[in-house]
N, C-alpha and C. Protein backbone atom coordinates (compact mmCIF):
# COMPACT_ATOMS: atom_id res chain seq x y z
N UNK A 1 -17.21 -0.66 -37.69
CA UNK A 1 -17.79 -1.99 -37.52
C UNK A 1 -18.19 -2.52 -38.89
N UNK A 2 -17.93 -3.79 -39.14
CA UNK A 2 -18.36 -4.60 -40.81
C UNK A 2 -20.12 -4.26 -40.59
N UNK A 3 -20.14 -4.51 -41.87
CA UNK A 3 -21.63 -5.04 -42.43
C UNK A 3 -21.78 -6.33 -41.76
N UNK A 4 -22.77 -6.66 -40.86
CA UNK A 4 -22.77 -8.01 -40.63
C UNK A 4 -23.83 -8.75 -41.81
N UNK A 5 -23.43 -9.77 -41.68
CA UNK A 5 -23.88 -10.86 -42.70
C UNK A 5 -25.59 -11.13 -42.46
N UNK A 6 -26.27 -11.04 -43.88
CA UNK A 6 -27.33 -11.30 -43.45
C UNK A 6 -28.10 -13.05 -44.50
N UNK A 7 -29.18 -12.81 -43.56
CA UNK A 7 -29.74 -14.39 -44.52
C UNK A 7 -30.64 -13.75 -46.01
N UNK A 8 -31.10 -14.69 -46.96
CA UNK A 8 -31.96 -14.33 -47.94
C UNK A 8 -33.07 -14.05 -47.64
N UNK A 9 -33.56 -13.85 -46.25
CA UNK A 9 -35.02 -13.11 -45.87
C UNK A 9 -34.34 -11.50 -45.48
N UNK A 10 -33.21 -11.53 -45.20
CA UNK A 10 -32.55 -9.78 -44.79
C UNK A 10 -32.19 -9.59 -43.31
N UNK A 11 -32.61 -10.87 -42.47
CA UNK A 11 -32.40 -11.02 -41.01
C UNK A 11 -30.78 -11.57 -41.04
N UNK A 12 -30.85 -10.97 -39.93
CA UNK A 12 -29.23 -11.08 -39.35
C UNK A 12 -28.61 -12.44 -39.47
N UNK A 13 -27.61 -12.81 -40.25
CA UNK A 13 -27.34 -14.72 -40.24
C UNK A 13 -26.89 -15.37 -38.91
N UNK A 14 -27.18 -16.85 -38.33
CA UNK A 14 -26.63 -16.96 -37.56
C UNK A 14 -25.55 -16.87 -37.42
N UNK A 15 -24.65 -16.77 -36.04
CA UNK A 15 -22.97 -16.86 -36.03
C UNK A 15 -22.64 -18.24 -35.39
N UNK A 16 -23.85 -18.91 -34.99
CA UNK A 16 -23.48 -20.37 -34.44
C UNK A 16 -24.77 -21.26 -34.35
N UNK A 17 -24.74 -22.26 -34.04
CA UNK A 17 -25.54 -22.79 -33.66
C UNK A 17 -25.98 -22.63 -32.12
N UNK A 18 -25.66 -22.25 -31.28
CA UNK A 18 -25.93 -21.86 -29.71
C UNK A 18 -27.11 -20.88 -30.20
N UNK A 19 -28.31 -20.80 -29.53
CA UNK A 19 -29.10 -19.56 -29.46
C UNK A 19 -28.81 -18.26 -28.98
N UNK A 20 -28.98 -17.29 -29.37
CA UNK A 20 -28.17 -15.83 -28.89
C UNK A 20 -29.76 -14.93 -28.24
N UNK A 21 -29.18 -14.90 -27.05
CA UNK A 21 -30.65 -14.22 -26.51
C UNK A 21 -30.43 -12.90 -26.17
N UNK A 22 -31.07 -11.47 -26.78
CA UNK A 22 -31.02 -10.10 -26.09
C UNK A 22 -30.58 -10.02 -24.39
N UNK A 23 -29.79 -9.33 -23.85
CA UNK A 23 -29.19 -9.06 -22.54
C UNK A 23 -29.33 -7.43 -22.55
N UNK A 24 -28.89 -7.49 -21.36
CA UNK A 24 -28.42 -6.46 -20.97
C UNK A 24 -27.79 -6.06 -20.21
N UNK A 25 -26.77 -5.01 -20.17
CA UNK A 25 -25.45 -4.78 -18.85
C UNK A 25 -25.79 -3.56 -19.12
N UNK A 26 -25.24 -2.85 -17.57
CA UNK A 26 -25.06 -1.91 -16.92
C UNK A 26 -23.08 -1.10 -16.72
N UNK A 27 -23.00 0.17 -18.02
CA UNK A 27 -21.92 0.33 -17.73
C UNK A 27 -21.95 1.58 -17.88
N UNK A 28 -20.81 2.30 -17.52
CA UNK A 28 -20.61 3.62 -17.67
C UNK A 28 -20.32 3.85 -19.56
N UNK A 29 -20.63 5.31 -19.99
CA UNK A 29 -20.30 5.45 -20.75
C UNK A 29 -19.07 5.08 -21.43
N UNK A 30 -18.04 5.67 -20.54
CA UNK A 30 -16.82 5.37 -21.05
C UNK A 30 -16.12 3.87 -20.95
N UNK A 31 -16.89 2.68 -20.42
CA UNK A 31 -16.60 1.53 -20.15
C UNK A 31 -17.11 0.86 -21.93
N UNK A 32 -18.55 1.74 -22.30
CA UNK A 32 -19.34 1.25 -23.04
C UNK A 32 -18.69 1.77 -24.71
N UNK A 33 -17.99 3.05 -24.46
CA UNK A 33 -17.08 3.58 -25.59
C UNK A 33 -16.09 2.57 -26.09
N UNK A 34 -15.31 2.12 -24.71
CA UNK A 34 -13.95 1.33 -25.22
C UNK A 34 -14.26 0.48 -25.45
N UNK A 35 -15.34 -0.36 -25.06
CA UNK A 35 -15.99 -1.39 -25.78
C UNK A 35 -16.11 -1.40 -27.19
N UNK A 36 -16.56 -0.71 -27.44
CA UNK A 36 -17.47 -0.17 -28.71
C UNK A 36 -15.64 0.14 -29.51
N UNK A 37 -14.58 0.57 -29.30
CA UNK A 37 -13.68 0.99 -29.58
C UNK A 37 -12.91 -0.30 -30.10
N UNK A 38 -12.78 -1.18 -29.43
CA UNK A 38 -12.50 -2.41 -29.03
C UNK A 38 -12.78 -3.40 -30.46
N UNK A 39 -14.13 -3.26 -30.35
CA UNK A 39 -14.81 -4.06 -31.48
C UNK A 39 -14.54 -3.66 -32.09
N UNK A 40 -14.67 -2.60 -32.36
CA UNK A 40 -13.98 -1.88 -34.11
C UNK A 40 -13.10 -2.02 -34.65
N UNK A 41 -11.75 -2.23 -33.58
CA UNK A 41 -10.62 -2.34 -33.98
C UNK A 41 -10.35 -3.95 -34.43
N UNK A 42 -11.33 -4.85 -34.07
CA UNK A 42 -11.25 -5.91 -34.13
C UNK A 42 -12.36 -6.54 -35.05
N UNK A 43 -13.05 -5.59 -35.88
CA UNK A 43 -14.11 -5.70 -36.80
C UNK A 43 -15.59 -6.39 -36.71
N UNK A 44 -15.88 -6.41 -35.33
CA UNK A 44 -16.84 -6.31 -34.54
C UNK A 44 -17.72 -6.06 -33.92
N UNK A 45 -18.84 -6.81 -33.59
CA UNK A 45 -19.75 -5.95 -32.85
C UNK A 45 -19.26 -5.91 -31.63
N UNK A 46 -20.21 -5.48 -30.46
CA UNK A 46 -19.95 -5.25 -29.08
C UNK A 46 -19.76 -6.84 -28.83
N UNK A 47 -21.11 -7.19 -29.16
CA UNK A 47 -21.84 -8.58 -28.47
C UNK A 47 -20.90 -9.47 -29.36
N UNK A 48 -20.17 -9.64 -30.22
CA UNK A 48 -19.10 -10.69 -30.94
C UNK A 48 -17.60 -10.43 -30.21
N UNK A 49 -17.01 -8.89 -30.02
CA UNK A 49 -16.32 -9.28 -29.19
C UNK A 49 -16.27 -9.45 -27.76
N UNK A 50 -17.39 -9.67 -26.72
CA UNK A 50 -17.37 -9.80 -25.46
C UNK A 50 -16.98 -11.34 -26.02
N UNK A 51 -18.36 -12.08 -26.57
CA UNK A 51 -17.97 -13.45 -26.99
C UNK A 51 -16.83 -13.71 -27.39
N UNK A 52 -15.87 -13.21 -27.90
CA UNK A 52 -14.43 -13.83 -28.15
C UNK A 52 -14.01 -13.79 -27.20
N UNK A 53 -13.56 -12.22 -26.47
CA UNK A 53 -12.83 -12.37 -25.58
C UNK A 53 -13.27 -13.59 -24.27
N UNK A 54 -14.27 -14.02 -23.70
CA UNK A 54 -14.56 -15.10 -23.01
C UNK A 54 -14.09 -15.99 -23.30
N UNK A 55 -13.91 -16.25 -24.82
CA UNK A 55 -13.55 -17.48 -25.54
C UNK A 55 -12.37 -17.22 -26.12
N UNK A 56 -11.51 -16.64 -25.40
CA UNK A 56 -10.07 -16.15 -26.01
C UNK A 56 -9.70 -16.04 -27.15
N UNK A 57 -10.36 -16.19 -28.08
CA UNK A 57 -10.21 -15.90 -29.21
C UNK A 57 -10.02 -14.32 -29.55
N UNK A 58 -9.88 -13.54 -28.84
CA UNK A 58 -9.18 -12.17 -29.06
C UNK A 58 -8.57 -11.85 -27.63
N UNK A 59 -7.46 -10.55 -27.53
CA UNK A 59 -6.99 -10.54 -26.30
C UNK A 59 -7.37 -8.61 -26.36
N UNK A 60 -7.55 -8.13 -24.72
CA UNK A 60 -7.51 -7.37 -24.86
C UNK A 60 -6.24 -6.69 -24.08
N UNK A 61 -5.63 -6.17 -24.74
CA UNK A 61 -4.17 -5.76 -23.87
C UNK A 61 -4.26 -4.24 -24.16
N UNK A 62 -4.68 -3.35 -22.60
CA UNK A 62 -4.44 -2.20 -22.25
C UNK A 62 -3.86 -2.26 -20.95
N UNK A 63 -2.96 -2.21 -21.36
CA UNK A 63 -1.12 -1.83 -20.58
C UNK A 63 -1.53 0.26 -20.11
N UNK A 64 -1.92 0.45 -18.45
CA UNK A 64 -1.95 1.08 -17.75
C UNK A 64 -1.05 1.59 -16.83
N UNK A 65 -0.04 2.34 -17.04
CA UNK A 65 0.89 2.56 -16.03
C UNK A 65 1.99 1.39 -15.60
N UNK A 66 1.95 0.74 -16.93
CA UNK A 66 3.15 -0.52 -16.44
C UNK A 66 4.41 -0.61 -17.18
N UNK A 67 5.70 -0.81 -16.51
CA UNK A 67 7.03 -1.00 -17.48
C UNK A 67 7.03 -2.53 -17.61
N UNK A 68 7.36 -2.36 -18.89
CA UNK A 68 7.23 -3.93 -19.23
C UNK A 68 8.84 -3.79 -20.13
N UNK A 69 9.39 -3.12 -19.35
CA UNK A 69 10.80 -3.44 -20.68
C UNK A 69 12.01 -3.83 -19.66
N UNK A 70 12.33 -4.97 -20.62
CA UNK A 70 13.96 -5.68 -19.93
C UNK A 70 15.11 -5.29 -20.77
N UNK A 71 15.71 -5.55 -19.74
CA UNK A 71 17.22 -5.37 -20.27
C UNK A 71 18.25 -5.96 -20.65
N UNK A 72 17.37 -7.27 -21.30
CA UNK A 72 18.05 -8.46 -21.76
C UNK A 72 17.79 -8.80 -23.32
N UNK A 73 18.28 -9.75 -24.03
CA UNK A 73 17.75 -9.55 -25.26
C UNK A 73 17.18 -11.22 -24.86
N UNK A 74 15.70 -10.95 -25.23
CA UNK A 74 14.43 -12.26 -25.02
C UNK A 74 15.10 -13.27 -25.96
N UNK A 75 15.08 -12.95 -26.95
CA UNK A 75 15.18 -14.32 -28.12
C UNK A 75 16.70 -14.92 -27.74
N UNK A 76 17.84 -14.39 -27.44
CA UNK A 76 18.91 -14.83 -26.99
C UNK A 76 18.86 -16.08 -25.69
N UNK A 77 17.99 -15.22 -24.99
CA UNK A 77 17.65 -16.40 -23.91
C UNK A 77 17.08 -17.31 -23.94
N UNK A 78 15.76 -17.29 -25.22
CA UNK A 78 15.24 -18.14 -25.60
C UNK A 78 15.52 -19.49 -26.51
N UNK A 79 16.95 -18.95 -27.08
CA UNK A 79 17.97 -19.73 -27.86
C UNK A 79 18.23 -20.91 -26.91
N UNK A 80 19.36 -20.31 -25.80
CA UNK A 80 19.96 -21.31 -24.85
C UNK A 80 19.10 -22.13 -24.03
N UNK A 81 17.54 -21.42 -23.40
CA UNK A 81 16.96 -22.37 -23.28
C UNK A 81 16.81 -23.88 -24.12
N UNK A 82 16.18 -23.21 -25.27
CA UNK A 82 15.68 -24.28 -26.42
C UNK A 82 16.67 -25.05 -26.78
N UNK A 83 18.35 -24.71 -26.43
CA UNK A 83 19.05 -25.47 -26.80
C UNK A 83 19.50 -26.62 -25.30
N UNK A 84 18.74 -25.80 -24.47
CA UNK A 84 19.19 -26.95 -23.27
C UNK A 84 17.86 -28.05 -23.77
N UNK A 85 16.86 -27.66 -23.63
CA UNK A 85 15.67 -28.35 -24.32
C UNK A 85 16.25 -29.80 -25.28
N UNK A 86 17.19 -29.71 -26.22
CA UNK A 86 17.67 -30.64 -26.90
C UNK A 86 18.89 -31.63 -26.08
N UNK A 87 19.12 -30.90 -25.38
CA UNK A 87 19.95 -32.14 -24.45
C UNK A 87 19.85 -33.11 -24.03
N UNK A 88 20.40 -34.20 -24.08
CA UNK A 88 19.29 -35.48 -23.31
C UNK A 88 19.39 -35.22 -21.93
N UNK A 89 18.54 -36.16 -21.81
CA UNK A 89 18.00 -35.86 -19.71
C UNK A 89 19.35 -36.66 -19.24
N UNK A 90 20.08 -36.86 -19.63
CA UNK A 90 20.96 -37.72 -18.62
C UNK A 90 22.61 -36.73 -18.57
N UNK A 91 22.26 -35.12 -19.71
CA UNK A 91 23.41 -34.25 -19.25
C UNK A 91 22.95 -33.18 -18.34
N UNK A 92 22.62 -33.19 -17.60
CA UNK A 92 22.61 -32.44 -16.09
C UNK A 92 23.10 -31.62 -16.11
N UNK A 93 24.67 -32.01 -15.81
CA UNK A 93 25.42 -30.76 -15.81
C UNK A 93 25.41 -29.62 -17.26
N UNK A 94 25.47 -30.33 -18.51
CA UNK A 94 25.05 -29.28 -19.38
C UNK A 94 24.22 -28.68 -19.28
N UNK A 95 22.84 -29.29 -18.99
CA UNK A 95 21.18 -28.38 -19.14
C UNK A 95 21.19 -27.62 -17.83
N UNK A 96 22.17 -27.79 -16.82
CA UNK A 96 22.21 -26.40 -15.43
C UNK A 96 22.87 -25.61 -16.20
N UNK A 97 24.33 -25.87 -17.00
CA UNK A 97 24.70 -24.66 -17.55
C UNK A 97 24.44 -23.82 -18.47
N UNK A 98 23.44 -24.53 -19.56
CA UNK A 98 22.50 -23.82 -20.14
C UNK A 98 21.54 -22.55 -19.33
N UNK A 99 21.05 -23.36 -18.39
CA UNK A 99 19.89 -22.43 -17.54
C UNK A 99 20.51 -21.25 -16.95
N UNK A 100 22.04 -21.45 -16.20
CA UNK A 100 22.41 -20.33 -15.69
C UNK A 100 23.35 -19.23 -16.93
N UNK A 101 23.34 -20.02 -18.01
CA UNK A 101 23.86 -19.00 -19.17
C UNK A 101 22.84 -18.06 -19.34
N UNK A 102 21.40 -18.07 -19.20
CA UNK A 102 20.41 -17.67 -19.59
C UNK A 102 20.06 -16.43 -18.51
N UNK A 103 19.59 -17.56 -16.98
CA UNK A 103 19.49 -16.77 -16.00
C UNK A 103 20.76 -15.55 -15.91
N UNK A 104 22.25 -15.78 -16.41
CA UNK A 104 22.54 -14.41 -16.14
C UNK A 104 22.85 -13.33 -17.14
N UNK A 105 22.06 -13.39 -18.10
CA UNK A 105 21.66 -13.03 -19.69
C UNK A 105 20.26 -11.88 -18.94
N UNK A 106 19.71 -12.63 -18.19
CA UNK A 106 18.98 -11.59 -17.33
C UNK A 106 19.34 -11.14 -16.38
N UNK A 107 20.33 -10.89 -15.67
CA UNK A 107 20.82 -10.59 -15.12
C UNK A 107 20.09 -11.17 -13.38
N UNK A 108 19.77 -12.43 -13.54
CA UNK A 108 19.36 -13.18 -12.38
C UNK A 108 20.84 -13.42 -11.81
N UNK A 109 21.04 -13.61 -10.54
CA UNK A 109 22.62 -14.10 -9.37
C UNK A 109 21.53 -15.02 -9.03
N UNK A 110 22.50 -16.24 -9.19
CA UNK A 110 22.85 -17.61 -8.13
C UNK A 110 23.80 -17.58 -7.64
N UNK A 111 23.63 -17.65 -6.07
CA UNK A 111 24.54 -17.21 -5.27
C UNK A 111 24.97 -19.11 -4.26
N UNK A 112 23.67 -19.73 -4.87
CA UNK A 112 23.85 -20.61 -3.81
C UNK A 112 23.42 -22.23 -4.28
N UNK A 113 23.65 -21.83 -5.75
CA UNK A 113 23.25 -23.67 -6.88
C UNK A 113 24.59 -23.69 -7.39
N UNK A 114 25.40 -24.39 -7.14
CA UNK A 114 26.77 -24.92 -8.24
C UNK A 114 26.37 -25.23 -9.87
């Protein structure tokens, strides 16, 4: 965790103008570790990153037992999108064939849109 910043009397500086009032929560140790883990990694106190994360200004991503992998290549698809994106609205038929170049880049079937 940083040195937090202090004022020329040696008290803690503000971090905002909002008033910050002592609390308290109720957690298990190990809720209160990864917390504490959390902030660190993010150069933080506890109480600065709960406040971000509320305020999205940090994310916390612990990925538990999940597959998150495709079998497509993302940015490829993201090409033909973005390039249907530049089409004007009045080619239709191009910006469907854009979409289904994409959709079967992921290996999505339309079985039943021309």
């Amino acid at each position: 965790m940083r040195d937090q910043d202090k004022d020329d009397l040696g008290r803690f500086a503000k971090k905002s103008n909002s008033e910050r009032i002592v609390r308290s929560i109720r957690v298990t140790d190990e809720v209160w570790n990864l917390l504490g883990d959390k902030a660190e990694e993010n150069d933080m106190t506890r109480a600065d990153f709960l406040e971000a994360l509320v305020n999205e200004e940090v994310v916390w991503n612990e990925e538990k037992n999940v597959e998150s992998e495709v079998d497509f290549d993302v940015d490829e698809v993201a090409e033909i999108l973005k390039e249907a994106l530049t089409l004007k609205s009045n080619a239709g038929g191009k910006i469907k064939a854009k979409i289904k170049e994409a959709l079967a880049l992921m290996n999505i079937e339309l079985e039943d849109i021309d």
